[in-house]
Protein backbone atom coordinates (compact mmCIF):
# COMPACT_ATOMS: atom_id res chain seq x y z
CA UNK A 1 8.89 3.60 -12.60
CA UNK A 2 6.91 3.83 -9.49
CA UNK A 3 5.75 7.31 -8.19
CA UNK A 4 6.64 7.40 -4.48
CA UNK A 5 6.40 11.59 -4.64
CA UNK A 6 2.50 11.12 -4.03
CA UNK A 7 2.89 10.19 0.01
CA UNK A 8 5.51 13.71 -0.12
CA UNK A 9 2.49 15.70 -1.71
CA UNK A 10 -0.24 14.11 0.09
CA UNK A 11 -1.07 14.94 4.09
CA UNK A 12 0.24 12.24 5.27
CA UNK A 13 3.57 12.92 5.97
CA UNK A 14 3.90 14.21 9.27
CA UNK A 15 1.31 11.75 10.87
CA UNK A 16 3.16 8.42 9.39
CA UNK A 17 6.75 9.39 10.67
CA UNK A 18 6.59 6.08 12.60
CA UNK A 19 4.42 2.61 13.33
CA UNK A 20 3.33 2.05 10.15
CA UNK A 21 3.59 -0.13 6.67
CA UNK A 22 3.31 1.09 3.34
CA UNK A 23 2.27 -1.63 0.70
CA UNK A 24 3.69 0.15 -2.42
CA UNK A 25 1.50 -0.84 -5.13
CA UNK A 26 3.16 -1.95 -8.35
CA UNK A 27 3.29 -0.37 -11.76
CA UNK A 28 0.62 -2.42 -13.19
CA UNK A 29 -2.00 -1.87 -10.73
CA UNK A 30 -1.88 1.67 -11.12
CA UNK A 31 -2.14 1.19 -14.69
CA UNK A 32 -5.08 -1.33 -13.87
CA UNK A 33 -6.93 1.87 -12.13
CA UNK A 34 -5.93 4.65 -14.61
CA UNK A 35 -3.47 6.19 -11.94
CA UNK A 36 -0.43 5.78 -14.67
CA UNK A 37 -1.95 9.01 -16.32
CA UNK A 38 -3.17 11.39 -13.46
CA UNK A 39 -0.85 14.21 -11.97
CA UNK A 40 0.65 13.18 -8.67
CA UNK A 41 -1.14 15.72 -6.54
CA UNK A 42 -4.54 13.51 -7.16
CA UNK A 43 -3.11 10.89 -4.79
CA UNK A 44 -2.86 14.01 -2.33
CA UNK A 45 -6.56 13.99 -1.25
CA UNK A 46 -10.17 12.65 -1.85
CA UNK A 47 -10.61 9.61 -3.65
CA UNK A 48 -6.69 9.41 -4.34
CA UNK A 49 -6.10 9.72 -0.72
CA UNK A 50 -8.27 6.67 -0.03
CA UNK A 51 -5.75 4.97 -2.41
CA UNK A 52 -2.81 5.53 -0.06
CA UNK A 53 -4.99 4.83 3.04
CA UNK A 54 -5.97 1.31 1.56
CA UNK A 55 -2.57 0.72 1.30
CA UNK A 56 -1.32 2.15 4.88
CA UNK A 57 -1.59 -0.79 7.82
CA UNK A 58 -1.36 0.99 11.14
CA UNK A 59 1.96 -1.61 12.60
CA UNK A 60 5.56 -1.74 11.99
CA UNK A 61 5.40 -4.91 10.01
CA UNK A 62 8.44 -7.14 9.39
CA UNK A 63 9.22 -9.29 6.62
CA UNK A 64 9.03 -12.52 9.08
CA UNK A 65 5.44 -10.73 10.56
CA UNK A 66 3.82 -11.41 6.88
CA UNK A 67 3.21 -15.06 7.39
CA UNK A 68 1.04 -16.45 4.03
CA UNK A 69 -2.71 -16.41 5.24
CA UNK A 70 -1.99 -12.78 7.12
CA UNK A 71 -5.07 -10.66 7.14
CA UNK A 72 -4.18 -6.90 7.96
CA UNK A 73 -6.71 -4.16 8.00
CA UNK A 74 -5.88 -0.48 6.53
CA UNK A 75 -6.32 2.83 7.32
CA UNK A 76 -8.93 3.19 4.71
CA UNK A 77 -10.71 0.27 5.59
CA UNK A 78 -9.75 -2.35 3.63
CA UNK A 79 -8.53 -5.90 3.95
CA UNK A 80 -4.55 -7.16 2.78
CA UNK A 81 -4.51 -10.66 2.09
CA UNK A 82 -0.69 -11.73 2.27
CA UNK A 83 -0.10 -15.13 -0.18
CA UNK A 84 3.20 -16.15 0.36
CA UNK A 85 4.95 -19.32 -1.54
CA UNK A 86 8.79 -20.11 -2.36
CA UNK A 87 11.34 -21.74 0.02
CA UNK A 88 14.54 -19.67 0.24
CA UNK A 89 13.44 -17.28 -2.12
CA UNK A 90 9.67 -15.76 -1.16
CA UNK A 91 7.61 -14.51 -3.38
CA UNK A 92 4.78 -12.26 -1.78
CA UNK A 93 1.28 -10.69 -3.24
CA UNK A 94 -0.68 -8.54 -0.92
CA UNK A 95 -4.14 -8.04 -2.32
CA UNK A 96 -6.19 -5.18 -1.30
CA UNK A 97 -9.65 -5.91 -0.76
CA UNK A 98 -13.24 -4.84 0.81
């Protein structure tokens, strides 16, 4: 199941109450970092925090906005790459990256 309580214990509540996206990272790639296992206050500040930020694009984004080839920059200074392939139904990775 995927923790959302993390933004609600981190300081980031009041500032993102509007204009931005949240790329909820799946299951597996909190597994992938060791996340699955820590307390949910870690994602609350330091190095935890910069976990959210990488994930937090500073836009309302759309589903129609996240054409394949996208490039979006975060809050914590990272790069999204959004790959998108399907017809009708889309299938959509957004890969964090430096």
């Amino acid at each position: 199941m995927l923790r959302c309580s993390f933004i609600y214990n981190s300081s980031l509540t009041r500032p993102l109450s509007t204009g931005y996206t949240f790329f909820v990272p799946t299951d597996a790639a909190f597994e992938e970092l060791g996340l699955d296992t820590v307390p949910d206050r870690y994602l609350a500040t330091g190095a935890g925090l910069q976990v959210l930020l990488n994930h937090l694009v500073h836009e309302r984004l759309y589903e129609r906005d996240l054409v394949d080839g996208t490039k979006l920059k975060t809050l914590g200074n990272k790069t999204i790459h959004v790959r998108r392939h399907g017809g009708k139904q889309v299938n959509m990775l957004a890969k964090v990256s430096e």
